[in-house]
Protein backbone atom coordinates (compact mmCIF):
# COMPACT_ATOMS: atom_id res chain seq x y z
CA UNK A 1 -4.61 -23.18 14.52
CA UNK A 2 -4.21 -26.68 13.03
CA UNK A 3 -2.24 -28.66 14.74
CA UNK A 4 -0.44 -30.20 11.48
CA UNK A 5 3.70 -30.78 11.99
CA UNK A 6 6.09 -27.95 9.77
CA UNK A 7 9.80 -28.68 8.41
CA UNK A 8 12.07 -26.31 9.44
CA UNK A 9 12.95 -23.67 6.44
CA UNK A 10 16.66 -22.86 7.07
CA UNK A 11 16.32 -20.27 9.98
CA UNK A 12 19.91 -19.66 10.07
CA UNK A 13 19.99 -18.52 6.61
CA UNK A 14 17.77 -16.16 7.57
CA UNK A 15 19.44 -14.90 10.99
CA UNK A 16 22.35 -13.79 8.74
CA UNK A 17 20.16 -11.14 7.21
CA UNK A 18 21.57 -7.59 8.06
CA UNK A 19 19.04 -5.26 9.46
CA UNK A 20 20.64 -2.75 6.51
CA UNK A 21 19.64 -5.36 3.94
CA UNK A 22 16.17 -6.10 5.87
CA UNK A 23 15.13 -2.26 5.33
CA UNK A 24 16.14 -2.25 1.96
CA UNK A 25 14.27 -5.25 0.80
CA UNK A 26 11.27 -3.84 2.44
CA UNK A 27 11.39 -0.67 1.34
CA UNK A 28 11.77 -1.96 -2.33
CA UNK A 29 9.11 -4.64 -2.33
CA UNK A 30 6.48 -2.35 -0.73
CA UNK A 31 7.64 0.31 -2.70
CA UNK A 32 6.46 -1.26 -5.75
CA UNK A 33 2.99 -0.24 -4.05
CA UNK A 34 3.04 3.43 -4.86
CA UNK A 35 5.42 2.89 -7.96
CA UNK A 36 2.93 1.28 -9.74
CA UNK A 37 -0.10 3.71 -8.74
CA UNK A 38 2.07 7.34 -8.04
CA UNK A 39 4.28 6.98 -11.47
CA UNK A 40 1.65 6.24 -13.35
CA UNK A 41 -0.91 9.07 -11.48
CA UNK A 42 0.07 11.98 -13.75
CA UNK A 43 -0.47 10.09 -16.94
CA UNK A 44 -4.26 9.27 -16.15
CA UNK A 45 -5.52 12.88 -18.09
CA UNK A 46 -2.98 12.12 -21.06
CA UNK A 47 -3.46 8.36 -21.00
CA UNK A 48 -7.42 9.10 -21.69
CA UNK A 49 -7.19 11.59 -24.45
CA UNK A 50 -4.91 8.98 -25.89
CA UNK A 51 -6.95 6.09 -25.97
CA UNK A 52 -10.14 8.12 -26.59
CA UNK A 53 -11.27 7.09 -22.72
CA UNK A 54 -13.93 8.38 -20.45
CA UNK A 55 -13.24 8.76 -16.86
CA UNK A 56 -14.68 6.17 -15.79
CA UNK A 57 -12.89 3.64 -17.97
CA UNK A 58 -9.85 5.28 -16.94
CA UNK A 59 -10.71 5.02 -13.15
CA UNK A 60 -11.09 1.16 -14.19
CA UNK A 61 -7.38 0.92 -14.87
CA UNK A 62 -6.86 1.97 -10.94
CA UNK A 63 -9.54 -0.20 -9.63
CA UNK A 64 -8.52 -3.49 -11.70
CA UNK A 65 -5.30 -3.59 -10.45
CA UNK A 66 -6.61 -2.62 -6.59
CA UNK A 67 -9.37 -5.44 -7.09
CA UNK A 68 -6.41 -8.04 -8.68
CA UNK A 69 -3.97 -6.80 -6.03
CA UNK A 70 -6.26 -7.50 -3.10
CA UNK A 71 -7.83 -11.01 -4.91
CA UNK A 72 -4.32 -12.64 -5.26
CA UNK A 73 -2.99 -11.41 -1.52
CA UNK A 74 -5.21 -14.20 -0.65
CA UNK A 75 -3.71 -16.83 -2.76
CA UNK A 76 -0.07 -15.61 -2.39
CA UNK A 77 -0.86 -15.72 1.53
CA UNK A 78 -0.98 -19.57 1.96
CA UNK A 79 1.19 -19.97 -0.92
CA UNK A 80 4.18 -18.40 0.38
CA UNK A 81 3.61 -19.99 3.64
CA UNK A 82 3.63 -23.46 1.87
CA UNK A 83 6.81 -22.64 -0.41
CA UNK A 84 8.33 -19.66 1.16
CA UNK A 85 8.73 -16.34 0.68
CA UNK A 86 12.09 -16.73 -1.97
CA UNK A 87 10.65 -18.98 -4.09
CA UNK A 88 7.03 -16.96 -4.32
CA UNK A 89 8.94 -13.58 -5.11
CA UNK A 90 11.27 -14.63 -7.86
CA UNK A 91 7.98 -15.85 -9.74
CA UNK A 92 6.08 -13.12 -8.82
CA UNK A 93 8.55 -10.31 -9.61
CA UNK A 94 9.27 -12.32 -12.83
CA UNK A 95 5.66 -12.39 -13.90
CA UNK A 96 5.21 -8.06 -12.75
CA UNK A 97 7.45 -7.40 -15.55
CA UNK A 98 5.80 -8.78 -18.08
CA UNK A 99 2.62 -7.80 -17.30
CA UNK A 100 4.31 -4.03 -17.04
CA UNK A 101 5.81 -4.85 -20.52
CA UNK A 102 2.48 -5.63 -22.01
CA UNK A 103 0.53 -2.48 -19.85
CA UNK A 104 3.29 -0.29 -22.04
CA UNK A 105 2.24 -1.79 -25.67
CA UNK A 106 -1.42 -1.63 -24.48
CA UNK A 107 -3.28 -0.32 -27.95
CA UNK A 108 -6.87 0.11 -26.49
CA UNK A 109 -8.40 1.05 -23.02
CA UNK A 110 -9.34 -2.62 -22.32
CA UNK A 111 -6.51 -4.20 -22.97
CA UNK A 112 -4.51 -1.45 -20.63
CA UNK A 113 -7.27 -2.83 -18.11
CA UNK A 114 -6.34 -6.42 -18.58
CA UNK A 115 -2.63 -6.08 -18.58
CA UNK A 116 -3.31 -3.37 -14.97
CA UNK A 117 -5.12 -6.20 -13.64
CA UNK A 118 -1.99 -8.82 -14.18
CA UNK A 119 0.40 -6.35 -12.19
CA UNK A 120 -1.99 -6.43 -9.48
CA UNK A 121 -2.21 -9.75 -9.03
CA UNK A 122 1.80 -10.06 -9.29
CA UNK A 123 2.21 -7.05 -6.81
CA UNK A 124 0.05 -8.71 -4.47
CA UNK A 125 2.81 -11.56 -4.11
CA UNK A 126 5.57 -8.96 -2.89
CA UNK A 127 3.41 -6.99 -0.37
CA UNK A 128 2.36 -9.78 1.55
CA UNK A 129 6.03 -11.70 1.47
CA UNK A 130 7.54 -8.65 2.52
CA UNK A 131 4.90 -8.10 5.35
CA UNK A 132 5.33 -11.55 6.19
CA UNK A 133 9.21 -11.31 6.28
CA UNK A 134 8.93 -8.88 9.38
CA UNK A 135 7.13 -11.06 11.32
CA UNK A 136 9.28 -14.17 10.51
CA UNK A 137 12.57 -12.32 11.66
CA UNK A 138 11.16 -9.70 14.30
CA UNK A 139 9.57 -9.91 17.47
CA UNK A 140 6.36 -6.69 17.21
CA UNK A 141 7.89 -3.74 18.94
CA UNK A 142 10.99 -4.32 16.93
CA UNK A 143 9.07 -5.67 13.67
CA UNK A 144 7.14 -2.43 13.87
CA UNK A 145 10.28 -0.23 14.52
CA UNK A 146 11.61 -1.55 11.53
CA UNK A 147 9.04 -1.36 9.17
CA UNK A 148 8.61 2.11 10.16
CA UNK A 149 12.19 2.63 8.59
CA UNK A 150 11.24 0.71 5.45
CA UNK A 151 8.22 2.71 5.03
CA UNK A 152 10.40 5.56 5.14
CA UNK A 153 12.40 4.09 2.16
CA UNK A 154 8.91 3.80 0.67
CA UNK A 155 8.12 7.33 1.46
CA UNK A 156 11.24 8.37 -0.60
CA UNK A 157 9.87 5.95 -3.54
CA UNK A 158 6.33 7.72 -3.30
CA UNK A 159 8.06 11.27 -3.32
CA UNK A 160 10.29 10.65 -6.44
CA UNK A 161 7.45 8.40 -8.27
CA UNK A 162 4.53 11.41 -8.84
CA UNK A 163 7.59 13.80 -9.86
CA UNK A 164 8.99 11.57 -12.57
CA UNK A 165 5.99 10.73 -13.63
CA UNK A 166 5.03 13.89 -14.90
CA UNK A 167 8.29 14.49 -15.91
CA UNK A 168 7.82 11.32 -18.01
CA UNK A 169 4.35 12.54 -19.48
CA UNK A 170 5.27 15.82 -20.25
CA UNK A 171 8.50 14.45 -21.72
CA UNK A 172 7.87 11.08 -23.64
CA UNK A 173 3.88 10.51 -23.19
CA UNK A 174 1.45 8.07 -20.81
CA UNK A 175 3.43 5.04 -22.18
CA UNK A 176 6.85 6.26 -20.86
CA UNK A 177 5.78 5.64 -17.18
CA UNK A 178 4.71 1.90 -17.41
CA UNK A 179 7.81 1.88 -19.28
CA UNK A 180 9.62 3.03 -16.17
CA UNK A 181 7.90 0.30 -14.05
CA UNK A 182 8.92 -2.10 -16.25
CA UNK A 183 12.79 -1.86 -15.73
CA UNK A 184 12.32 -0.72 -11.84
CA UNK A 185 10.27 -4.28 -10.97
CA UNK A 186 13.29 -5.99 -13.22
CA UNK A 187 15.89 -4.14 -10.92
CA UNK A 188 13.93 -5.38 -7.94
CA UNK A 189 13.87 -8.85 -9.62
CA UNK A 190 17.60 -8.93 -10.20
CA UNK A 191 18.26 -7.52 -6.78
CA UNK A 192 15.57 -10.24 -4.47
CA UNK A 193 17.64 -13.20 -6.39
CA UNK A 194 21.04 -12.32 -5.26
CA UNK A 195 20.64 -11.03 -1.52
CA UNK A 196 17.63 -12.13 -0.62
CA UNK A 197 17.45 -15.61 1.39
CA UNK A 198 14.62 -17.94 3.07
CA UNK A 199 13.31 -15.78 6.18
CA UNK A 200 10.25 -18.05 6.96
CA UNK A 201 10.85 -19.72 9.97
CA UNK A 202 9.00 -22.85 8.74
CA UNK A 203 7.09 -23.98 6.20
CA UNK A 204 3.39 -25.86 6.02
CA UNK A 205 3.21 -28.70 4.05
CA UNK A 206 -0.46 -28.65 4.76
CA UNK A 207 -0.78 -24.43 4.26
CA UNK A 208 -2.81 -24.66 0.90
CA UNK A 209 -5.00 -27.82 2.02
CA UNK A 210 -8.45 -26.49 1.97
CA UNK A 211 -9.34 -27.55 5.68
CA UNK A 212 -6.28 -26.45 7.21
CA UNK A 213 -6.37 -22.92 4.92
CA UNK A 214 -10.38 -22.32 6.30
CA UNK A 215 -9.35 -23.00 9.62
CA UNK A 216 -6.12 -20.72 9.65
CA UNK A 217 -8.06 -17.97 7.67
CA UNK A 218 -10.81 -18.42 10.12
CA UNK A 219 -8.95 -17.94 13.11
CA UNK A 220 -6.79 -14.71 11.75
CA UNK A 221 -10.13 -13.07 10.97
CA UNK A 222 -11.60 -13.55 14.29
CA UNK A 223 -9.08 -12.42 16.29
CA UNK A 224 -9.95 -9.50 17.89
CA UNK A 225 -6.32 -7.72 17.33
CA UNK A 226 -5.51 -8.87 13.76
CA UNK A 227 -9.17 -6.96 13.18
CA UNK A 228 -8.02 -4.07 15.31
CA UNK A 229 -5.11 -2.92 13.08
CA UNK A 230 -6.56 -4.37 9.68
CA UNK A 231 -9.26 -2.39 10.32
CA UNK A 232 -6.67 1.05 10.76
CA UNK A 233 -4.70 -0.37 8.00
CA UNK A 234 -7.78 0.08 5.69
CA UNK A 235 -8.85 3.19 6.62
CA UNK A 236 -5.97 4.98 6.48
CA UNK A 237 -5.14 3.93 3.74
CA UNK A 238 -8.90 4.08 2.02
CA UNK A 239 -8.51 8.27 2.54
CA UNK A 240 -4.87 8.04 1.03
CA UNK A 241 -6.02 6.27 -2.10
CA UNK A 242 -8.70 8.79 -2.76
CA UNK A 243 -6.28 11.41 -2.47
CA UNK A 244 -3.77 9.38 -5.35
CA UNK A 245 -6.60 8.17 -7.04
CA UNK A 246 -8.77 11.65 -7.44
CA UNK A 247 -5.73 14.13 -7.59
CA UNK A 248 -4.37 13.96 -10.55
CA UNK A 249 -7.89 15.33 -11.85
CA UNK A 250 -8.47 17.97 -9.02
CA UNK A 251 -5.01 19.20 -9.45
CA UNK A 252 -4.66 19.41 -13.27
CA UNK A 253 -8.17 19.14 -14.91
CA UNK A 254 -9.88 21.66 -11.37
CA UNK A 255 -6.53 23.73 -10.17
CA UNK A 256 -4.89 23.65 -13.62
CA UNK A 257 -1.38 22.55 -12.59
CA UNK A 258 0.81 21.15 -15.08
CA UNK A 259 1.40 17.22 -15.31
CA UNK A 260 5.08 18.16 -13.68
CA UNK A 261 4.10 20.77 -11.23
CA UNK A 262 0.99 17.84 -10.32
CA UNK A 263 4.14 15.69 -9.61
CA UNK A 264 5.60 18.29 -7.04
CA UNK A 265 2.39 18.55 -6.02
CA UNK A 266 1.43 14.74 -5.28
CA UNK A 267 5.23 15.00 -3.73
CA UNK A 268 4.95 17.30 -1.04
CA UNK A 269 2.19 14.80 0.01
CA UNK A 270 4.80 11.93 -0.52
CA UNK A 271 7.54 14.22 1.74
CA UNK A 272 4.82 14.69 4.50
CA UNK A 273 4.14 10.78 4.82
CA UNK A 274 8.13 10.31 5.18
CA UNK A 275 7.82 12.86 8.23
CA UNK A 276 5.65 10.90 9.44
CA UNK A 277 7.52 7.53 9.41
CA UNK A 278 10.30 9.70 11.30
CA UNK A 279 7.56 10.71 13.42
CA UNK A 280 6.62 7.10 13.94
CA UNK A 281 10.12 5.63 15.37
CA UNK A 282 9.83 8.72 17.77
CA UNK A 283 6.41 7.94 19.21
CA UNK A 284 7.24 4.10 19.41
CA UNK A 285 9.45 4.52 21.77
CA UNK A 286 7.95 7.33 23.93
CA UNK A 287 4.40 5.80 23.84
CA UNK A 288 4.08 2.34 22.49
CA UNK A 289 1.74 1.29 19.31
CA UNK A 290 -1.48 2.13 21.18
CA UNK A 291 -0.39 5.73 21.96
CA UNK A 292 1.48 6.29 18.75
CA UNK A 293 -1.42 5.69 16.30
CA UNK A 294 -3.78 7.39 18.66
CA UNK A 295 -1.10 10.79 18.34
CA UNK A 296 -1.50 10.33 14.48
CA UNK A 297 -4.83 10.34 14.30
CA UNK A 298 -5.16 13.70 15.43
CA UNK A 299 -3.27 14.76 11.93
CA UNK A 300 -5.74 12.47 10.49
CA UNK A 301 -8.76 13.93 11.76
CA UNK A 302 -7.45 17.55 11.01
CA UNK A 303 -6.50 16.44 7.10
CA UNK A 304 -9.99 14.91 6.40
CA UNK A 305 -11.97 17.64 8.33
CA UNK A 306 -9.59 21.00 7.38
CA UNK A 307 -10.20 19.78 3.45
CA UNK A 308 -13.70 19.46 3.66
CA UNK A 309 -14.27 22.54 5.84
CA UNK A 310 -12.11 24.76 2.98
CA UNK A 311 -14.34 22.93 0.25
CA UNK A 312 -17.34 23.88 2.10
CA UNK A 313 -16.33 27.32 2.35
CA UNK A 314 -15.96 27.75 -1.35
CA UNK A 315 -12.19 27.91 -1.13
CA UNK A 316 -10.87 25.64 -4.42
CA UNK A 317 -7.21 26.79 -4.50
CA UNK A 318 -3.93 24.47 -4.59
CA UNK A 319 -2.85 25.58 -1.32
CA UNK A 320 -6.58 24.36 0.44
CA UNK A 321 -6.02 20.99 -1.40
CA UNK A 322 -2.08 20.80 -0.83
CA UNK A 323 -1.94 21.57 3.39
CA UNK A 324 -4.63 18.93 4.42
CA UNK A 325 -3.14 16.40 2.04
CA UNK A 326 -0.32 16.60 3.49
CA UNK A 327 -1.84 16.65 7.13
CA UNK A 328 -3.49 13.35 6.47
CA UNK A 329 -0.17 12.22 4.49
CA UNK A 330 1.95 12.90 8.10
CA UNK A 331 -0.81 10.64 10.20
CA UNK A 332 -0.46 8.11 6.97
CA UNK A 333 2.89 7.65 7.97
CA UNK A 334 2.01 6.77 11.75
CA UNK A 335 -0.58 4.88 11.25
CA UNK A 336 0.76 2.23 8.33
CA UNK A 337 4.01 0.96 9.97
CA UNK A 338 1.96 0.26 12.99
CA UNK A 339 -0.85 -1.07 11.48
CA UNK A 340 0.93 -3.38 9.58
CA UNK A 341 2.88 -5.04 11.89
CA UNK A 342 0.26 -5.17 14.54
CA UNK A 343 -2.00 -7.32 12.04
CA UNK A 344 0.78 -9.95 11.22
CA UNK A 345 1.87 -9.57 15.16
CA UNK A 346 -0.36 -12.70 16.61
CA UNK A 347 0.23 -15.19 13.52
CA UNK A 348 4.35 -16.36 13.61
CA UNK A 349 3.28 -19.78 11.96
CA UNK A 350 0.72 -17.60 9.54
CA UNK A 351 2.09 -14.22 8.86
CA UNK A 352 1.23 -15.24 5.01
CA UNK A 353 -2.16 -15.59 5.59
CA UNK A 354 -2.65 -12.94 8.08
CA UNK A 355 -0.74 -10.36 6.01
CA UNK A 356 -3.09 -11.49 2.90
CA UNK A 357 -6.39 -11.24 4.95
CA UNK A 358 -5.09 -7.74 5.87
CA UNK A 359 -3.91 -6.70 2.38
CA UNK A 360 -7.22 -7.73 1.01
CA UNK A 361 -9.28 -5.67 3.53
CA UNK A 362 -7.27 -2.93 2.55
CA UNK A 363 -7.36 -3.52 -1.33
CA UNK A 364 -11.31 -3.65 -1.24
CA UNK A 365 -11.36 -0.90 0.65
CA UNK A 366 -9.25 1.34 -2.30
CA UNK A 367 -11.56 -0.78 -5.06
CA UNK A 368 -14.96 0.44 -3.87
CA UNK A 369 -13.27 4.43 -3.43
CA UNK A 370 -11.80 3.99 -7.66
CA UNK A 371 -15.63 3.17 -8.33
CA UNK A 372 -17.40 5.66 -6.33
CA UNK A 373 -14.77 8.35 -7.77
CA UNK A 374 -15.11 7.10 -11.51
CA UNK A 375 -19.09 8.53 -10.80
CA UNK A 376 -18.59 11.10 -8.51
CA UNK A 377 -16.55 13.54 -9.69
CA UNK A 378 -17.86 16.46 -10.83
CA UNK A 379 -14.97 18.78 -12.06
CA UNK A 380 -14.70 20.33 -8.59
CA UNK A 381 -12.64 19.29 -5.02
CA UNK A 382 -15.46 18.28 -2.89
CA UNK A 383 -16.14 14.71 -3.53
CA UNK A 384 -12.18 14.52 -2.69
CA UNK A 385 -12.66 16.69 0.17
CA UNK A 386 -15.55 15.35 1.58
CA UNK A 387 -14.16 11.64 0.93
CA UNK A 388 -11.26 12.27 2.85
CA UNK A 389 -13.00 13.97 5.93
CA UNK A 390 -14.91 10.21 5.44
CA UNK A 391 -12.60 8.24 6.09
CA UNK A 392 -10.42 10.80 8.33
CA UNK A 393 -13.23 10.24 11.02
CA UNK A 394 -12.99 6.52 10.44
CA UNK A 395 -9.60 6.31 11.41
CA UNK A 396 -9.79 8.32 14.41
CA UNK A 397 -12.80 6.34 15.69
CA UNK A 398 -10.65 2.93 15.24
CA UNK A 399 -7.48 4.75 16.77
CA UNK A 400 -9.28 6.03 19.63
CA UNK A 401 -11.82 2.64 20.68
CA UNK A 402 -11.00 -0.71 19.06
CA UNK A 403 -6.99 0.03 18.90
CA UNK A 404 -6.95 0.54 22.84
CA UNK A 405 -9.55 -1.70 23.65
CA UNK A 406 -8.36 -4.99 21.35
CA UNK A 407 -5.06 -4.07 19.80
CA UNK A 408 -2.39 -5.07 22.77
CA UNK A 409 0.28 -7.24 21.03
CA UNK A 410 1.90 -10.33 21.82
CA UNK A 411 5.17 -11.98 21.47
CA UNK A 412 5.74 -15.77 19.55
């Protein structure tokens, strides 16, 4: 780490942050995550016979905003570590609106792209200040603790977000649920300007200089536990995103649900991960981070490999989809909060750049599964079956030998 002087950035300010209001905050500014894929999940099969799409190009609107959302983690990184997390989110939150606005008045399947591509990179900016605010007013056991409970305000975003969302489509049309996003990120907006103060616990007048950005980017990447968990991070979440990104096809176009029963569907998966978050807190405190992710990889494992084993078998029914979903949903919820927090754990002065170097991992992770699914599927559930049992047997294999071996954490 450079060895370049910081300012202070009003640390009591941020000790007067209730833990209630903490939680919230997160849960709202990650939540924006699934809001802007899960709401808008159901709509993919109308939004293409609408705009005359193939599957690929509608895939494309998935993968833009992955790509944009992992590109800009990068720049947000250093940026809110130079100017602060406040500052950063008003802008960014201002600018996910818009771009939301203009996805909902989208005329062709291009355009849609562009505008998908614009809330990506804006969404980018609150993931990584919120993952960065844990680590600027927690120590790790207790940062992780608590962003297990704001992933399970998450959770409760990604249940209600597939469900409306179909509602929406069946109800208003494909437009309706960028619509929705629209006025949700300007609720968020409203909310972050009132209540939310400085957390950083110093700023870096040097943090976007080119020398001292290489050297800090450098050193997050090579540590041996920031790879640890950004490596379980991304494939956890690389299965989950096949499951949101394929699903709305197996489910509808394969199973033949309806775009609101596809909601209840996508929510029992949602309900499963929020378990899990429960489950989390549980095994945190019985077992530590090691032993709690290496619990939840079990579910994991049994997801990924019970899926591909029914698909195998010839069994295509909603129930041999539905069960393993929500197996892998359950470990999901273990392995995230963990994850997470474990990445940002070594960096106090950095947590922008290490959260961004970890959020980018993970977004290029989900951008090369929206391609490989725009060609692969096939009007059938094995290439989500088989995908999942993929990356189901990546996570275990990080949860059981680089997580124990690399991914002890350390206090500031």
């Amino acid at each position: 780490m450079s060895d370049t002087p910081v300012r202070p950035a009003a640390p009591a300010r941020a000790a007067r942050l209730a833990p209630a209001t903490a939680a919230t905050l997160l849960a709202l500014l990650l939540g924006l995550q699934p809001l802007s894929t899960d709401l808008y999940l159901p709509a993919l099969p109308a939004l293409a016979r609408g705009l005359g799409a193939g599957m690929p190009a509608v895939q494309l609107t998935m993968s833009a905003l992955i790509l944009a959302f992992g590109l800009a983690q990068l720049v947000w990184g250093p940026v809110a570590d130079r100017y602060g997390r406040k500052p950063v989110l008003r802008l960014a939150l201002a600018l996910f609106a818009l771009a939301s606005l203009g996805a909902t008045l989208a005329s062709s399947i291009g355009v849609l792209t562009l505008w998908r591509a614009a809330q990506g990179a804006c969404l980018a900016a609150a993931v990584v200040c919120a993952r960065a605010m844990v680590r600027d007013l927690y120590e790790p056991a207790e940062g992780a603790r608590v962003m297990s409970l704001a992933m399970s305000g998450l959770g409760l975003i990604a249940l209600s977000a597939p469900m409306l969302g179909g509602l929406l489509t069946s109800s208003f049309g494909w437009r309706s649920t960028l619509l929705a996003v629209t006025l949700v990120v300007s609720g968020v907006l409203m909310f972050v300007w009132r209540v939310l103060p400085e957390t950083a616990r110093s700023l870096n007048p040097q943090a976007l200089h080119a020398g001292t950005l290489a050297r800090t980017a450098r050193q997050v990447a090579s540590d041996p536990t920031f790879f640890s968990w950004a490596s379980l991070t991304a494939c956890t979440y690389g299965g989950l995103f096949l499951v949101l990104a394929s699903s709305s096809f197996i489910y509808i176009e394969v199973l033949g649900l309806s775009a609101a029963q596809y909601g209840m569907a996508l929510g029992a998966g949602s309900t499963a991960y929020v378990a899990g978050t429960f489950a989390c807190r549980r095994l945190l405190l019985r077992h530590g981070l090691t032993g709690a992710v290496q619990r939840g990889a079990f579910f994991s494992l049994a997801g990924g490999l019970g899926m591909a084993a029914l698909a195998a078998s010839g069994v295509h029914a909603v129930a041999a989809v539905l069960v393993p979903q929500c197996l892998y949903a359950f470990g999901h919820g273990i392995h995230q909060p963990c994850g997470q927090t474990g990445a940002v754990s070594p960096f106090p002065q950095a947590a922008g750049v290490a959260a961004a170097l970890a959020g980018f991992a993970l977004a290029l992770v989900a951008f090369c599964v929206g391609l490989w699914l725009g060609q692969a599927l096939d009007g059938t559930v094995r290439p989500m079956a088989y995908g999942l049992a993929f990356w189901s047997v990546l996570v275990a294999g990080v949860a059981w030998t680089l997580v124990p071996r690399h991914g002890a954490l350390r206090a500031a």
